[in-house]
Protein backbone atom coordinates (compact mmCIF):
# COMPACT_ATOMS: atom_id res chain seq x y z
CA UNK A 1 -12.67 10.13 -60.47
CA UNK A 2 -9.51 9.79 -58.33
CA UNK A 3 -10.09 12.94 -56.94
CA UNK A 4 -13.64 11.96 -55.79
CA UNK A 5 -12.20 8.83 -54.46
CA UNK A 6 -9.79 10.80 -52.20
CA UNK A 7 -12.20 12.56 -51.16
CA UNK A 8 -14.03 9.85 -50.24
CA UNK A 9 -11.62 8.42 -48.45
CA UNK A 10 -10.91 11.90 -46.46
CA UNK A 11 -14.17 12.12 -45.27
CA UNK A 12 -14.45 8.05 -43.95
CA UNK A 13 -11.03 9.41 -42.11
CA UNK A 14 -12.44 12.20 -41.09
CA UNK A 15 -15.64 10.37 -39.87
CA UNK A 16 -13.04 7.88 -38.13
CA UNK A 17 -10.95 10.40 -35.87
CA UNK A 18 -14.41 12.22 -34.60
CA UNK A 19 -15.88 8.63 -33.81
CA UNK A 20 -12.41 7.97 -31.63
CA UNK A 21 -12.89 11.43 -30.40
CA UNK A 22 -16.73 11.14 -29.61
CA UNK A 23 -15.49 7.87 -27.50
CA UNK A 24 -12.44 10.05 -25.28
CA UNK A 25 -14.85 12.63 -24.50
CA UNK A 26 -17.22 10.18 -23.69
CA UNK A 27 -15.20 8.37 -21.65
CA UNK A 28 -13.32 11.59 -20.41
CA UNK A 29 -17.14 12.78 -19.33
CA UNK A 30 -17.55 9.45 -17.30
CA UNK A 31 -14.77 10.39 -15.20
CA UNK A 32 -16.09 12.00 -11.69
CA UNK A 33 -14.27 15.11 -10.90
CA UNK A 34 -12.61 15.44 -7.15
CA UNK A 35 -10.48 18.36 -5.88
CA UNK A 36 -7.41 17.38 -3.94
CA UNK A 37 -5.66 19.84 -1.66
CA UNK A 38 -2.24 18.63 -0.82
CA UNK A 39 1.48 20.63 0.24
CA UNK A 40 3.96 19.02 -1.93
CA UNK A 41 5.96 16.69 0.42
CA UNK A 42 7.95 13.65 -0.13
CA UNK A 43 5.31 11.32 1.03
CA UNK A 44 2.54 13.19 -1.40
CA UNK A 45 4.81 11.56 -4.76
CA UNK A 46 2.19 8.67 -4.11
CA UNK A 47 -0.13 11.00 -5.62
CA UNK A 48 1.72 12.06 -8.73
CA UNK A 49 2.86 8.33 -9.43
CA UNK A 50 -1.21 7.61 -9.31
CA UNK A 51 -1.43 10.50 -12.10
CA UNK A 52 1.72 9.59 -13.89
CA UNK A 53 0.61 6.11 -14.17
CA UNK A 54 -3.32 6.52 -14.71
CA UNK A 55 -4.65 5.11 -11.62
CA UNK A 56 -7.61 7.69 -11.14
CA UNK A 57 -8.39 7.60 -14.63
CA UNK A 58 -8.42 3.71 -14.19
CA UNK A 59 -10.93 3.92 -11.14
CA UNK A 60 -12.88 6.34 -12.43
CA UNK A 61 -11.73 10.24 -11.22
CA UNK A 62 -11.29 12.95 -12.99
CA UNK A 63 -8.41 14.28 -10.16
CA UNK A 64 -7.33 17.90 -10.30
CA UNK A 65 -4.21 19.03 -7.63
CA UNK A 66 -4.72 21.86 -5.89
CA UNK A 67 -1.28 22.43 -4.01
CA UNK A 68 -1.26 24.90 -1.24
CA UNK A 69 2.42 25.35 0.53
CA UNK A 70 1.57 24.35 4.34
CA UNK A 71 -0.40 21.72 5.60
CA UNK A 72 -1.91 23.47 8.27
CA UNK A 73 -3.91 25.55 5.46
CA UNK A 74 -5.75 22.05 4.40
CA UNK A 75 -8.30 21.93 7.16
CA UNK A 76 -9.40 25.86 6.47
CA UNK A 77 -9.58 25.15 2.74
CA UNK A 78 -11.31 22.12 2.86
CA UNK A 79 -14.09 23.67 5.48
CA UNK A 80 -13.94 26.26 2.56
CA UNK A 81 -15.26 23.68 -0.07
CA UNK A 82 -12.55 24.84 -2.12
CA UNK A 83 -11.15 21.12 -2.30
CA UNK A 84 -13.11 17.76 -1.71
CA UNK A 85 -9.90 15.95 -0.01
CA UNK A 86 -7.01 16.95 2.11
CA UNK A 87 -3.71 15.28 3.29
CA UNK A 88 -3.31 16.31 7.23
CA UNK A 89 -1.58 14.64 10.43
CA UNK A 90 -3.79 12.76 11.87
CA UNK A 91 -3.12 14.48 15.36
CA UNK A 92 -4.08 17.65 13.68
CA UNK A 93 -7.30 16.40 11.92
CA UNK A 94 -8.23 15.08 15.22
CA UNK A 95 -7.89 18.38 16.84
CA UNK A 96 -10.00 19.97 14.53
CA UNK A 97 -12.82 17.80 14.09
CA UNK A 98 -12.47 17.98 18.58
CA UNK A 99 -13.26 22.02 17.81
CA UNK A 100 -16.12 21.12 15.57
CA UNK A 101 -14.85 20.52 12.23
CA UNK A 102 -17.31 17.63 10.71
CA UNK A 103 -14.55 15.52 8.97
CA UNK A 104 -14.16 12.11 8.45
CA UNK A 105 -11.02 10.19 7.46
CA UNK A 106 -11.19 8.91 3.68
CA UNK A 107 -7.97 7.15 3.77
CA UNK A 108 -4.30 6.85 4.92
CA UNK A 109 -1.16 7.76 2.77
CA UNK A 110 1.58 7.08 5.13
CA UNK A 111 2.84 5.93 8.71
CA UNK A 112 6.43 6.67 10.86
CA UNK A 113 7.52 3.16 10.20
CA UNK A 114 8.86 0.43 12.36
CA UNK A 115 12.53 -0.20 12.13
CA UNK A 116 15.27 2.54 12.37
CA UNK A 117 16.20 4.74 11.11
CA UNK A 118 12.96 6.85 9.94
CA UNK A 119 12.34 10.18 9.55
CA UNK A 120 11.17 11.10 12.80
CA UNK A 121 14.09 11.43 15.53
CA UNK A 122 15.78 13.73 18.11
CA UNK A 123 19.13 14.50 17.46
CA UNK A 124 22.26 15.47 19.49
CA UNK A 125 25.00 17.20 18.48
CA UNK A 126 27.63 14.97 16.35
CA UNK A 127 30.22 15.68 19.05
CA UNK A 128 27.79 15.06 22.16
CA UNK A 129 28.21 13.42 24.91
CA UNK A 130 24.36 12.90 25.12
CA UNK A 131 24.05 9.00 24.47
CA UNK A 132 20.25 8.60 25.23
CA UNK A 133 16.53 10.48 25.92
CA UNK A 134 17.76 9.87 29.86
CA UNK A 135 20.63 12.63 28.84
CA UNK A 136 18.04 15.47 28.07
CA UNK A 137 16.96 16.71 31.71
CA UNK A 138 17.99 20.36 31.96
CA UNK A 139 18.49 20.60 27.89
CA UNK A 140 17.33 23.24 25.21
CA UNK A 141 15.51 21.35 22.83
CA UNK A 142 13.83 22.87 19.86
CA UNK A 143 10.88 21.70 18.00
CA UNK A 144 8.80 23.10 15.21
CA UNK A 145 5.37 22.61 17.37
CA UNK A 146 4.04 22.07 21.15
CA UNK A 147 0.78 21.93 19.55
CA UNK A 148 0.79 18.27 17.19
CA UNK A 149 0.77 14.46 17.26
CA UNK A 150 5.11 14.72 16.84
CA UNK A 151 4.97 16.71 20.41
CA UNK A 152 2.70 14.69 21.94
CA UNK A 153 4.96 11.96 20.98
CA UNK A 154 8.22 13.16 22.29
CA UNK A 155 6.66 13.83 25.32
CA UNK A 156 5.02 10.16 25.89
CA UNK A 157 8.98 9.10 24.80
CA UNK A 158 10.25 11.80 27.78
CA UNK A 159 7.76 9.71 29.90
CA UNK A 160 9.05 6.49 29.18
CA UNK A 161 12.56 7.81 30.22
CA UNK A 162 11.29 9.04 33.47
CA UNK A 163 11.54 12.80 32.10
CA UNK A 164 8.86 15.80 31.35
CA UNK A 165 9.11 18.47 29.22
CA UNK A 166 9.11 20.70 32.47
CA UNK A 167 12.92 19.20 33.16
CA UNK A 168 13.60 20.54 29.81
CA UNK A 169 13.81 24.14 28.17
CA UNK A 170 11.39 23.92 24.78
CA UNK A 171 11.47 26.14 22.24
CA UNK A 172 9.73 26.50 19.00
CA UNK A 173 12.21 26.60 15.58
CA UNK A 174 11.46 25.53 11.85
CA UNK A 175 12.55 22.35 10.99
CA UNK A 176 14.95 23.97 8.39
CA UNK A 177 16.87 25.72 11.39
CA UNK A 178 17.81 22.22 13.08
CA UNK A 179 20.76 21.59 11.73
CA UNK A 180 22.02 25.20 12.48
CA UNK A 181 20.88 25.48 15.88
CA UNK A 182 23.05 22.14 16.56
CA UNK A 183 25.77 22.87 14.67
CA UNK A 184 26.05 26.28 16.40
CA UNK A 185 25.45 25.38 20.08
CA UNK A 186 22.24 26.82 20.37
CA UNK A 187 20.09 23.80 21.02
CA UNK A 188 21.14 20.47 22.79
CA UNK A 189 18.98 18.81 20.78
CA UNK A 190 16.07 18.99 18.16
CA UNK A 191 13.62 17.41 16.96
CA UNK A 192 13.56 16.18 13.12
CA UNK A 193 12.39 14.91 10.02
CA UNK A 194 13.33 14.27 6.34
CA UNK A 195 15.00 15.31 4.55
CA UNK A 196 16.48 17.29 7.46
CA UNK A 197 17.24 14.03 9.62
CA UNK A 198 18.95 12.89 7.05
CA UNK A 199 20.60 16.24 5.86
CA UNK A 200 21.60 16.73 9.56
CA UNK A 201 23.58 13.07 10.04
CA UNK A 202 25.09 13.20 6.43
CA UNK A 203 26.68 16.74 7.31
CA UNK A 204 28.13 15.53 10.57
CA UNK A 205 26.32 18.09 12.70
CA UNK A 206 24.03 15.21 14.63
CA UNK A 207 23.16 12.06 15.33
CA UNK A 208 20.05 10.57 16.64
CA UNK A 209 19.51 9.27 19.91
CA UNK A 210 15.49 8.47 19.51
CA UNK A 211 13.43 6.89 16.67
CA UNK A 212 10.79 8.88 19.19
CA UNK A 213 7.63 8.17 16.83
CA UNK A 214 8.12 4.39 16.53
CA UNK A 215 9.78 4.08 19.76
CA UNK A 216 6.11 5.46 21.06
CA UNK A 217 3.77 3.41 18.92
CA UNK A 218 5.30 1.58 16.53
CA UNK A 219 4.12 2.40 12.67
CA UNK A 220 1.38 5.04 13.56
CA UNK A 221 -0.40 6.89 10.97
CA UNK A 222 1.49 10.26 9.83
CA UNK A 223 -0.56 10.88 6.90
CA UNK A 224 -4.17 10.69 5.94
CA UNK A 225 -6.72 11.54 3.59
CA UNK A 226 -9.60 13.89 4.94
CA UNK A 227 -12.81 15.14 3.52
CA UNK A 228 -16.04 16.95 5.15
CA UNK A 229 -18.77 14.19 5.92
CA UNK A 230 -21.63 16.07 4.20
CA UNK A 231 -19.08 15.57 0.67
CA UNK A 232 -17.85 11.94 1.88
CA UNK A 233 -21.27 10.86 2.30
CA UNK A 234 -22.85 12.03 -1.21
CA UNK A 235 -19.37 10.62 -3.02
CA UNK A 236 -18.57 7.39 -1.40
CA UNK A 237 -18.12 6.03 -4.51
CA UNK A 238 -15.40 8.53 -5.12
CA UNK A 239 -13.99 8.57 -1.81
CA UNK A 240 -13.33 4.47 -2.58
CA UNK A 241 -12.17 4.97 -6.26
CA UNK A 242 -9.68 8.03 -4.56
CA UNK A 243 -8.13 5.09 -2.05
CA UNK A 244 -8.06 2.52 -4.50
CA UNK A 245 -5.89 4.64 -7.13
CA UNK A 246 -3.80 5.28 -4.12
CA UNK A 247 -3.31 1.99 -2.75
CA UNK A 248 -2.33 1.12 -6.51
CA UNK A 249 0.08 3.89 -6.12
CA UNK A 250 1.57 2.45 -3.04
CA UNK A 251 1.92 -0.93 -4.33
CA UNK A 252 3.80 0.74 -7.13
CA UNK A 253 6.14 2.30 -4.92
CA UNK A 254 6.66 -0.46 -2.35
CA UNK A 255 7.49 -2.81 -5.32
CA UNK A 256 10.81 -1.31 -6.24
CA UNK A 257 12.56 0.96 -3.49
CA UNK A 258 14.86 2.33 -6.03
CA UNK A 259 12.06 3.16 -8.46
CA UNK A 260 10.09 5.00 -5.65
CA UNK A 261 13.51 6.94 -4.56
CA UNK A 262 13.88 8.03 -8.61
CA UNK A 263 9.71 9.04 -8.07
CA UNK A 264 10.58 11.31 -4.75
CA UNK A 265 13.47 12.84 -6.22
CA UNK A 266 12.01 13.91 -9.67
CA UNK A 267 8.24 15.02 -7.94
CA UNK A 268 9.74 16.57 -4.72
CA UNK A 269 12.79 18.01 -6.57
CA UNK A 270 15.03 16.64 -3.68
CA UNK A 271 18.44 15.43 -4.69
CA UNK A 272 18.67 11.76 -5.54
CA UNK A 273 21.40 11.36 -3.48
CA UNK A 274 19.82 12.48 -0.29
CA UNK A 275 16.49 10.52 -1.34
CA UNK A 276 19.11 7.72 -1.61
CA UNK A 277 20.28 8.03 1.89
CA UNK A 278 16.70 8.35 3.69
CA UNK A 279 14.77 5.70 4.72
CA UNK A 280 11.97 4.93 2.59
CA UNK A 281 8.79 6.20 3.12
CA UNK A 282 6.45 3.77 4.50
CA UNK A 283 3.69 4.23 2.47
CA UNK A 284 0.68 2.51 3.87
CA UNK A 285 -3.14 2.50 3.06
CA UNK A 286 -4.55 0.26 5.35
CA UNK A 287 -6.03 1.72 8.09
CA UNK A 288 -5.30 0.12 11.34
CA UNK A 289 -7.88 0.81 13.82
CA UNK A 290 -5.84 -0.09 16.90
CA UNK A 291 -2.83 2.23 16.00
CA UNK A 292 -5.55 4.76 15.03
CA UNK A 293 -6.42 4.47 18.95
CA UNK A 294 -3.28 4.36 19.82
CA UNK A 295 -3.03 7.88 18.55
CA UNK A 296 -6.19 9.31 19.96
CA UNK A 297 -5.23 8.33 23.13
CA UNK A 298 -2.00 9.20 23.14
CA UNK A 299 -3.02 12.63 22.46
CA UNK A 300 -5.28 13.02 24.97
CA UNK A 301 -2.86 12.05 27.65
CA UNK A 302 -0.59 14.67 26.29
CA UNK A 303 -3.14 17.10 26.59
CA UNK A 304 -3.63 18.27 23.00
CA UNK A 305 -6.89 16.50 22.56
CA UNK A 306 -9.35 17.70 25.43
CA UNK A 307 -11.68 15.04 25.61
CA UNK A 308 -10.84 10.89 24.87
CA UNK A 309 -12.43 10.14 21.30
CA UNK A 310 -13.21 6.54 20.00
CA UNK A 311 -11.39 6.07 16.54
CA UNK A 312 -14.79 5.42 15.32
CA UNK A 313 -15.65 9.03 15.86
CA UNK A 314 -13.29 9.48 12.44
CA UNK A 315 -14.60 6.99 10.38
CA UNK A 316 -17.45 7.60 8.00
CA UNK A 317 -20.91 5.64 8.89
């Protein structure tokens, strides 16, 4: 008899776990899938603090990461339908939906900030003499592009200073190489970001004479969510659940500074230390159409966008 009740009471337990795990699956099967194609960045630990903490699950998205190691790859896989969303530059999505890429913008992630110091900045050598953008005329400067929204900036700051690139020797170098190339003599300047801005001024090998992305237009968009406009418009619910997990995120981050350092440094692998020492990110998900502009127009003076575009050419109808 006892054995019959035990088993009696194996089986009701048995009948128990595969009723909780009838309700997972079914919840689990509720979840809409989405592909996300991201480089693994600094500003992109929104994203893993939005998976760490459940916010897709909690809106509904069943999110798999696809990471890819440069972001200029994002626009080629997403045409590919490999992913469903894609973190780019907003300079650089602009470009491509100008050469007929049919994207829209789903969202924003990040922008350059408004106060100093950010990441963004062109740096001197420590031991310059080189006290301002007015200093540069006749320079070397190196920069990792010609082609983006950071160059199109520096040269709408060299315009504010009465300057043009054509005063200036450019060249082309990986971020990574700043540091040496000012620590060595071979560039009068560069142009930065984080970690190396910070790397650079911590080591004593620069300092920064422009905030050149804020001192252009103040908290523009550096990072953004993209996705074709044949997949936006057949998953809009999606595409809202996707920026509501990551405004969530944001919030997260933006609550406690030291919290979201601890976050950067354990998702990008960065030591805390530096992440201490950087400015915070400035996570931002609110779009704001007149900085949006800003940008389109800006880059169409510069020459990298052909043809002037309304921002409303990037939103989805």
């Amino acid at each position: 008899m006892g054995i019959v009740v035990s088993m009696k009471r194996v089986f009701l337990a048995l009948v128990a776990v595969a009723g909780v795990l009838g309700a997972v699956t079914a919840r689990a099967d509720d979840l809409a899938p989405v592909k996300l194609g991201i480089s693994k960045l600094g500003a992109t630990t929104s994203v893993w603090v939005a998976q760490q903490n459940g916010f897709f699950k909690k809106h509904g998205l069943d999110l798999e990461v696809v990471e890819f190691p440069l972001t200029d790859q994002s626009i080629p896989i997403l045409q590919s339908k490999r992913v469903d969303i894609v973190l780019q530059i907003p300079g650089t999505a602009m470009q491509a939906k100008e050469q007929g890429f049919d994207i829209v913008l789903v969202g924003q992630n990040e922008t350059a900030g408004t106060t100093p110091p950010v990441s963004n900045a062109i740096l001197v050598a420590g031991n310059s003499s080189i006290q301002g953008v007015e200093g540069l005329k006749g320079k070397r400067i190196a920069t990792s592009s010609t082609h983006n929204q950071g160059f199109a900036a520096v040269k709408a700051r060299f315009q504010k200073a009465g300057l043009s690139t054509d005063d200036m020797q450019i060249t082309t170098a990986p971020f990574s190489a700043a540091g040496d190339l000012l620590r060595t003599g071979q560039a009068d300047a560069v142009v930065a970001l984080d970690p190396y801005t910070t790397q650079i001024i911590k080591a004593g090998n620069g300092k920064a004479i422009s905030w050149y992305m804020i001192e252009t237009i103040s908290d523009q968009p550096v990072g953004s969510w993209w996705a074709l406009r044949s997949w936006a418009q057949a998953h809009q619910k999606e595409a809202a659940a996707f920026n509501a997990s990551i405004a969530e995120a944001h919030a997260w981050l933006n609550a406690d500074p030291d919290r979201a350092r601890k976050a950067t440094a354990d998702y990008s692998g960065l030591d805390l230390a530096l992440v201490k020492d950087m400015p915070l990110i400035s996570w931002k998900s609110v779009v704001d159409p007149k900085a949006w502009q800003a940008v389109a127009d800006m880059m169409h003076a510069q020459g990298l966008l052909t043809n002037h575009h309304d921002v409303a050419e990037y939103l989805l109808k």
